[in-house]
Protein backbone atom coordinates (compact mmCIF):
# COMPACT_ATOMS: atom_id res chain seq x y z
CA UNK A 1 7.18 -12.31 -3.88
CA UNK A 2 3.75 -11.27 -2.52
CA UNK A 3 4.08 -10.68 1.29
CA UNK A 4 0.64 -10.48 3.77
CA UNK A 5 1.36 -8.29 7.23
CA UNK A 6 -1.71 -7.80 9.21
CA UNK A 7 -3.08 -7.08 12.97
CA UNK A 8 -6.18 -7.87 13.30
CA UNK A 9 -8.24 -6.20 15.77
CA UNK A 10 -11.19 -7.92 17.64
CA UNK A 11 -13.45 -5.94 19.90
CA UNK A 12 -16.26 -6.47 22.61
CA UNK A 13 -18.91 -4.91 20.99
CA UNK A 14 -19.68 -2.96 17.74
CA UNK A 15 -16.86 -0.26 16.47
CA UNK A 16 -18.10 3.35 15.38
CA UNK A 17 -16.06 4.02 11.99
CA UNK A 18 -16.12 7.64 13.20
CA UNK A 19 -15.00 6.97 16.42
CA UNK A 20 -12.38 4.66 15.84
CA UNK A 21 -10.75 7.14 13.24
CA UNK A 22 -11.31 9.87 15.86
CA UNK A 23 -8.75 8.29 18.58
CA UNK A 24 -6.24 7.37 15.78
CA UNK A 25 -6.17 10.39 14.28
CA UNK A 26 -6.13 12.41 17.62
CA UNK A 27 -2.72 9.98 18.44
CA UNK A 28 -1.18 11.42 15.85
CA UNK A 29 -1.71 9.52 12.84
CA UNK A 30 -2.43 11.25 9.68
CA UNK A 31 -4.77 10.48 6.73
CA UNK A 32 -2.47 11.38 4.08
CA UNK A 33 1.27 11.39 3.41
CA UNK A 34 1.37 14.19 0.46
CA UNK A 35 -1.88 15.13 -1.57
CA UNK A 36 -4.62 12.86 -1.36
CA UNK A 37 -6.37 10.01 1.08
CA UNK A 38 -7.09 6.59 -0.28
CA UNK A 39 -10.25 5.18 0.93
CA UNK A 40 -12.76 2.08 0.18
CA UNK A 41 -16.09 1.51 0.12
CA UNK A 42 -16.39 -2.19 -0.93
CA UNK A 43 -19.96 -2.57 -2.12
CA UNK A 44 -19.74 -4.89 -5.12
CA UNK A 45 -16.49 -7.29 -3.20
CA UNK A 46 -14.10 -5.23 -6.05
CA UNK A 47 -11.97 -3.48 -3.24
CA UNK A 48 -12.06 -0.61 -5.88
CA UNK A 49 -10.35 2.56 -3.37
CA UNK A 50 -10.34 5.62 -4.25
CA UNK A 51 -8.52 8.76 -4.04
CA UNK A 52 -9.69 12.12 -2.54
CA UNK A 53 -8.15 15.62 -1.68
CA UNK A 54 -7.05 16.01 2.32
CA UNK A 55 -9.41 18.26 2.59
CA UNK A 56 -12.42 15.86 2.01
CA UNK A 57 -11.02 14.09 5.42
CA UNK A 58 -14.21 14.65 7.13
CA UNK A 59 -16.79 13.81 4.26
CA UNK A 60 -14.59 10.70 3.83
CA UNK A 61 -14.59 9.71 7.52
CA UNK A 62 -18.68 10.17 7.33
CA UNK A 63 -19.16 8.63 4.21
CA UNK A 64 -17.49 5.22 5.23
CA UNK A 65 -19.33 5.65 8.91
CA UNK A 66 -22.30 5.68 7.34
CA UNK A 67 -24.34 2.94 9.17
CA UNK A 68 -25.61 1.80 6.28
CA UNK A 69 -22.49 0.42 5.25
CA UNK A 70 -22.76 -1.82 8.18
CA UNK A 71 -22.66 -5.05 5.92
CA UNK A 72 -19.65 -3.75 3.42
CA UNK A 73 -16.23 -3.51 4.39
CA UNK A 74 -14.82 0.32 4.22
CA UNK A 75 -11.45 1.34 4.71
CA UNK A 76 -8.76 4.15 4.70
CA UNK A 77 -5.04 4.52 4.17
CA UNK A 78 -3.58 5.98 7.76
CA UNK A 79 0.25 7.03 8.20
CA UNK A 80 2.09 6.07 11.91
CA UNK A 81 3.14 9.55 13.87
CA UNK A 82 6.46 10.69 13.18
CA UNK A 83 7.08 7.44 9.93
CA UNK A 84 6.08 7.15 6.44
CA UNK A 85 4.69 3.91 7.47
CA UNK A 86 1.34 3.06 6.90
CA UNK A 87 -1.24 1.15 6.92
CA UNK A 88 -4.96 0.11 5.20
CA UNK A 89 -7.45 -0.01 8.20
CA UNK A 90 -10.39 -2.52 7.04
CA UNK A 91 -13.34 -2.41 8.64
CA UNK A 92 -14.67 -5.31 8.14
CA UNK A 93 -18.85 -6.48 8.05
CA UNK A 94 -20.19 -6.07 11.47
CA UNK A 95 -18.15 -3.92 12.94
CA UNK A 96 -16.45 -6.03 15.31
CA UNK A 97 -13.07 -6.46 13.53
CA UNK A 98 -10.57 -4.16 12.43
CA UNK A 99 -7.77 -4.94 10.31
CA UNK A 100 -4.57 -2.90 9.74
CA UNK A 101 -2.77 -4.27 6.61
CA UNK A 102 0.54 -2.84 6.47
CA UNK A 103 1.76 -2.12 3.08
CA UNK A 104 3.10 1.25 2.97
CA UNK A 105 7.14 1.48 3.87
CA UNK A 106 6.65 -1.54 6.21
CA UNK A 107 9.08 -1.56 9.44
CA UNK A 108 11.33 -4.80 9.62
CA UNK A 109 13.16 -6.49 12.27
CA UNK A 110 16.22 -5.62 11.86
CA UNK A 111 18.60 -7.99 9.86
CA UNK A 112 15.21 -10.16 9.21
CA UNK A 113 12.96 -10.56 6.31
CA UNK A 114 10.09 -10.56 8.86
CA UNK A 115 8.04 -6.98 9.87
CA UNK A 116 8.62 -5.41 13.27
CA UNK A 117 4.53 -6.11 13.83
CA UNK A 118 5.65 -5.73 17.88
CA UNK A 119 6.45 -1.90 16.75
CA UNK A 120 2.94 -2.13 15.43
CA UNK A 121 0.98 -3.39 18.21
CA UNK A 122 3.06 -1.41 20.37
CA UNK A 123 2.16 2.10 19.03
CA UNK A 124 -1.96 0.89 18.61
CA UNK A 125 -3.24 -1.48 21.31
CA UNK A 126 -2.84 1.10 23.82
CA UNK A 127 -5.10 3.47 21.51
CA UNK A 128 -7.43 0.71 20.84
CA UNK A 129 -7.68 -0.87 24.69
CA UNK A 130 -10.11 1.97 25.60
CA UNK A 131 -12.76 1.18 22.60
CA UNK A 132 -13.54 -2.69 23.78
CA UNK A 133 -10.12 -4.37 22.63
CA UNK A 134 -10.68 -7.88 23.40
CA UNK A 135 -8.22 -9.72 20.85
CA UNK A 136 -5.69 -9.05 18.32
CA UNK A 137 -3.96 -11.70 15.88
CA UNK A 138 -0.77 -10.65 13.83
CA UNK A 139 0.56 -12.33 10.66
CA UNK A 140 3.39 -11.83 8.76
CA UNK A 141 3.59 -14.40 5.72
CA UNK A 142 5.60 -14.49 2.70
């Protein structure tokens, strides 16, 4: 069975890729979780991603910034501070959503079939409040 376990992020204005990935990645979340970073550049609607070396972080980070990418959705692969959970952030086509899809080593409630999303929100809205955070949606679906 297929499951779907998202936060979706909704902000005021705008997001900067760059930016965005800055204030994650200075809260201690990483970009890899061994030897390489998995990252998306959706320009056909394949979601083909890709894999680079950790030390292409940067080139990667300006690459899917690139503004004009504006219309595509790009993404990357992050891993939660101190967990080998993680996460594919999708920027999506205008900049104004977010969405964190969690799919690697998900957190659940314990005793439930259901994802600890609250464990989620709880370690990102604070990060995100400060960049324009006007909304975020959660769903957990099997």
């Amino acid at each position: 069975m297929s499951r779907s376990v998202d936060l979706d992020f909704t902000f005021r204005r705008s997001i900067d890729v760059a930016e965005f990935l800055a204030v994650l990645l200075g809260s201690g979340m990483r970009a890899s979780c061994g030897d390489e970073i998995a990252y998306l550049v959706d320009e056909d609607g394949m979601f083909d991603w890709k894999k680079a070396m950790p030390s292409r972080l940067d080139e990667i980070i300006s690459a899917i910034g690139d503004r004009r990418l504006e219309d595509h959705t790009v993404g990357i692969t992050l891993y939660f501070p101190d967990s080998v959970s993680g996460g594919d952030f999708l920027f999506h086509p205008g900049r104004e959503v977010v969405s964190c899809v969690i799919g690697v080593n998900p957190k659940y409630i314990e005793g439930s079939i259901f994802c600890d999303v609250g464990w989620y929100a709880a370690k990102m809205i604070p990060w995100l409040e400060p960049l324009g955070l006007a909304e975020v949606e959660t769903r957990d679906a099997a």
